[in-house]
Every structure is written in C-alpha cells, then in structure tokens.
C-alpha atoms as a PDB file:
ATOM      1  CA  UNK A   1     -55.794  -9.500  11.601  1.00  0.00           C
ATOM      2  CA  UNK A   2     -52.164  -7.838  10.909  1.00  0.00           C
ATOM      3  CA  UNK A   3     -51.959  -5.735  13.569  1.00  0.00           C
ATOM      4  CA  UNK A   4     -48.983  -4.185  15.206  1.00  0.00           C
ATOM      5  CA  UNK A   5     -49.482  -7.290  17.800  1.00  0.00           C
ATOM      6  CA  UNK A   6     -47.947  -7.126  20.811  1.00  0.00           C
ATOM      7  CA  UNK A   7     -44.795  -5.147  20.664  1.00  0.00           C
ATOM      8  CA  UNK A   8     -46.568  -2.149  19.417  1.00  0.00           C
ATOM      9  CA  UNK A   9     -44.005  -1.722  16.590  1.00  0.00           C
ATOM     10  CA  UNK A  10     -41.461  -2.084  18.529  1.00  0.00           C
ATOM     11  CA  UNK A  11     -40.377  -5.235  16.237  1.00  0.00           C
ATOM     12  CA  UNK A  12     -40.560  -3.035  13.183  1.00  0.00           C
ATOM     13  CA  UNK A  13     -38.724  -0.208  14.585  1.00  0.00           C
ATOM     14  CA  UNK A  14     -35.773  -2.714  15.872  1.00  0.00           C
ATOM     15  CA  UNK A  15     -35.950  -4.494  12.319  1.00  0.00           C
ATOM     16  CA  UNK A  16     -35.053  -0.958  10.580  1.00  0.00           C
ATOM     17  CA  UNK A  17     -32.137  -0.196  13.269  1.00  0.00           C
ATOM     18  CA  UNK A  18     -30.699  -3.210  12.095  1.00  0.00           C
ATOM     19  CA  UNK A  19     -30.644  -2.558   8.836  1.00  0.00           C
ATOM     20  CA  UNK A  20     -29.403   0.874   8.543  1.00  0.00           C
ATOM     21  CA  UNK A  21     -26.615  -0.232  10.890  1.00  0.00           C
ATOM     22  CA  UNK A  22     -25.994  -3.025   8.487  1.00  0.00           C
ATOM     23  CA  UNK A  23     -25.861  -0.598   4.960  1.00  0.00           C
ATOM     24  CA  UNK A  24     -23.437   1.884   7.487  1.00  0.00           C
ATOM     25  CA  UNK A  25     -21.118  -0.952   8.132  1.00  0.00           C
ATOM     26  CA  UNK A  26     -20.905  -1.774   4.685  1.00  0.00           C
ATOM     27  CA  UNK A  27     -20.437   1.681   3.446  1.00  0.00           C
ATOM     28  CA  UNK A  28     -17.380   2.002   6.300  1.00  0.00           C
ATOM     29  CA  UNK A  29     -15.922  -0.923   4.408  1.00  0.00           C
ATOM     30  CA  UNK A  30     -16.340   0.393   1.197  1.00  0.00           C
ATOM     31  CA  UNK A  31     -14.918   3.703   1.951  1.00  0.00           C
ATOM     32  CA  UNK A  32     -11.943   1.822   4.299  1.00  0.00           C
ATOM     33  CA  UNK A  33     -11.310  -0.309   0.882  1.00  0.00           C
ATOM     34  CA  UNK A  34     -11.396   2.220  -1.216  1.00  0.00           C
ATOM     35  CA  UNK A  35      -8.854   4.377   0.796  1.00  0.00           C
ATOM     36  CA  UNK A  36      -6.351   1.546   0.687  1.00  0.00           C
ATOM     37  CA  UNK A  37      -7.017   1.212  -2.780  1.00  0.00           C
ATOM     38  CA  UNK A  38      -5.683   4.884  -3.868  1.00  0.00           C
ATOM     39  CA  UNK A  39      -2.406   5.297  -1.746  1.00  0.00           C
ATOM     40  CA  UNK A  40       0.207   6.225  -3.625  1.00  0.00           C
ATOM     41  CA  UNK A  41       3.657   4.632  -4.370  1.00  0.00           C
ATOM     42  CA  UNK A  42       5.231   6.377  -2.028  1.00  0.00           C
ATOM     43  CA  UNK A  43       3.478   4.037   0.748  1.00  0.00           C
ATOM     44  CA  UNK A  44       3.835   0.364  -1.311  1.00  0.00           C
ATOM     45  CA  UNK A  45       7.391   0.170  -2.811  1.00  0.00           C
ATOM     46  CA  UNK A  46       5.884  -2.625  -4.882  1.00  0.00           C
ATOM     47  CA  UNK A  47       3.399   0.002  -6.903  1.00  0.00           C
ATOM     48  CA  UNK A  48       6.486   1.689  -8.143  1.00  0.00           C
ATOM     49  CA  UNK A  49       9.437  -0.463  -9.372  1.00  0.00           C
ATOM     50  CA  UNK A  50      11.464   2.511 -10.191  1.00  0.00           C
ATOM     51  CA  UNK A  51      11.435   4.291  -6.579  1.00  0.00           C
ATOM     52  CA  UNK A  52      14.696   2.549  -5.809  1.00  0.00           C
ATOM     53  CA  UNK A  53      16.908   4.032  -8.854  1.00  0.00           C
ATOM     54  CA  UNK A  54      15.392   7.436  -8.571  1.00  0.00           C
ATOM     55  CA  UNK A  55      16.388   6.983  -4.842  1.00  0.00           C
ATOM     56  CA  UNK A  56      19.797   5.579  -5.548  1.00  0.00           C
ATOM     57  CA  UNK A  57      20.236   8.529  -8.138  1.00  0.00           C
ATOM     58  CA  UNK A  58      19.612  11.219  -5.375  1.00  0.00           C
ATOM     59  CA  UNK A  59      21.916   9.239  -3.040  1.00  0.00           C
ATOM     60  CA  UNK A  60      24.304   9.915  -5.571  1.00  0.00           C
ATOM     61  CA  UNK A  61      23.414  13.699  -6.939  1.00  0.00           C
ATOM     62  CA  UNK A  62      23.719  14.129  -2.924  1.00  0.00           C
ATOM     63  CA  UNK A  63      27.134  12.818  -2.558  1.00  0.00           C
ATOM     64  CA  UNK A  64      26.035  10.580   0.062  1.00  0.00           C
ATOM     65  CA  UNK A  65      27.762   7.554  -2.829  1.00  0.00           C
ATOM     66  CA  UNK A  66      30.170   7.424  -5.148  1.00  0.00           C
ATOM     67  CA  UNK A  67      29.775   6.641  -8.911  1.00  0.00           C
ATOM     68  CA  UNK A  68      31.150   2.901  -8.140  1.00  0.00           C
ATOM     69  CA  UNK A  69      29.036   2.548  -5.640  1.00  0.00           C
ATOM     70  CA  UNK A  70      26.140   3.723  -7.794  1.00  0.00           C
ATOM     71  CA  UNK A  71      27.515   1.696 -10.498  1.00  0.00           C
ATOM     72  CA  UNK A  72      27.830  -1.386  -8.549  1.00  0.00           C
ATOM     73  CA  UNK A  73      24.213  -1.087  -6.695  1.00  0.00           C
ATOM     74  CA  UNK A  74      22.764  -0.386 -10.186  1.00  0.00           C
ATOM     75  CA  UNK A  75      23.695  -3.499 -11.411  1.00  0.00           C
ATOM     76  CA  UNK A  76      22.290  -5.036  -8.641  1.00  0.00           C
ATOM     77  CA  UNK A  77      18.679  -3.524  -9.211  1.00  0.00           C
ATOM     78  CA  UNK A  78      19.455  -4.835 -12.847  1.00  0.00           C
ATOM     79  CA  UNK A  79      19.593  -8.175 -11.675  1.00  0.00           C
ATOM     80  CA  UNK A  80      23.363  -8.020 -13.540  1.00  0.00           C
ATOM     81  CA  UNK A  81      25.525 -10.009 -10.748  1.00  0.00           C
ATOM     82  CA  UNK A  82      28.261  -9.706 -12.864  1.00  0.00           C
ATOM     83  CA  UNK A  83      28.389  -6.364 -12.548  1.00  0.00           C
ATOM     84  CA  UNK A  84      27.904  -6.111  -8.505  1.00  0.00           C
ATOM     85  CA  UNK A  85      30.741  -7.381  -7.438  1.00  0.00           C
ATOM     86  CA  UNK A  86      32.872  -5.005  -4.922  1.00  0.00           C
ATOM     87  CA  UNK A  87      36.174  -5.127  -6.512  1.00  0.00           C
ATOM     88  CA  UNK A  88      37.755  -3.813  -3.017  1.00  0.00           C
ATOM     89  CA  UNK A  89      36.248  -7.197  -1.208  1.00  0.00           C
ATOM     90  CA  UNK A  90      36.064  -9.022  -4.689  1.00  0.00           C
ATOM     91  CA  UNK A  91      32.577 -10.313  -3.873  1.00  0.00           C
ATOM     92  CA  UNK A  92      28.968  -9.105  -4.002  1.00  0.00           C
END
C-alpha cells in the first residue's frame, strides 16, 4: 500500500537534495552575516568615533600639519565652530 510507487525513490531522493541544499544556503548566510558582523573599525569609520583624532594626531606627530591647523580641525571634530574658523581666510 505505501510503496516506493512509481519513481522508485527517486521522489525521496530529490526531496533530501533539496533540503540539504536548503540548510547549506542558510549556513552560507549565516557565516556571510556573521563575517560582516566582526570587521573591525578600521573598515566602518562609524564603529570607531575616535579614528579621526588619532588620525589627525599622527597627521600632526608627522608634520604633515601644523598645530593651528590641528587646533582648528580639532575644533571642528568637537563640533566647536567657534573655534574653526581660519583666521588667514577669517571663515570656516
């Protein structure tokens, strides 16, 4: 009465194939997800709020800026506007 029927199994086997290609899709998402998840600061400025002073205070250990320059584009990173004006263009 529950035999294999026509298909021999066929329908069974094509059933399983389906479903382990299924769970393999979801564990490539998982594993995609979770790879996204754990990059570090380095790639998403917005995990690390700091990375701009640190980089403003090697552009200035470097000599690449002055210390009004530093000044000046460390009170912009403050959010101080007061502070960031250029007083050689006498704006910000």
């Amino acid at each position: 009465m529950w035999g294999w029927g026509a298909t021999g199994g066929v329908g069974l086997v094509l059933v399983l194939l389906v479903l382990a290609a299924a769970a393999a899709g979801a564990a490539i998402g998982v594993a995609a997800t979770d790879r996204r998840r754990r990059r570090g600061p380095d790639l998403d400025p917005d995990d690390d709020p700091g990375r701009a002073r640190r980089i403003l205070d090697e552009r200035l250990a470097a000599g690449e800026i002055d210390l009004v320059t530093h000044e000046r584009l460390r009170a912009v990173l403050d959010g101080d506007r007061t502070r960031a004006v250029d007083p050689d263009r006498g704006e910000g």
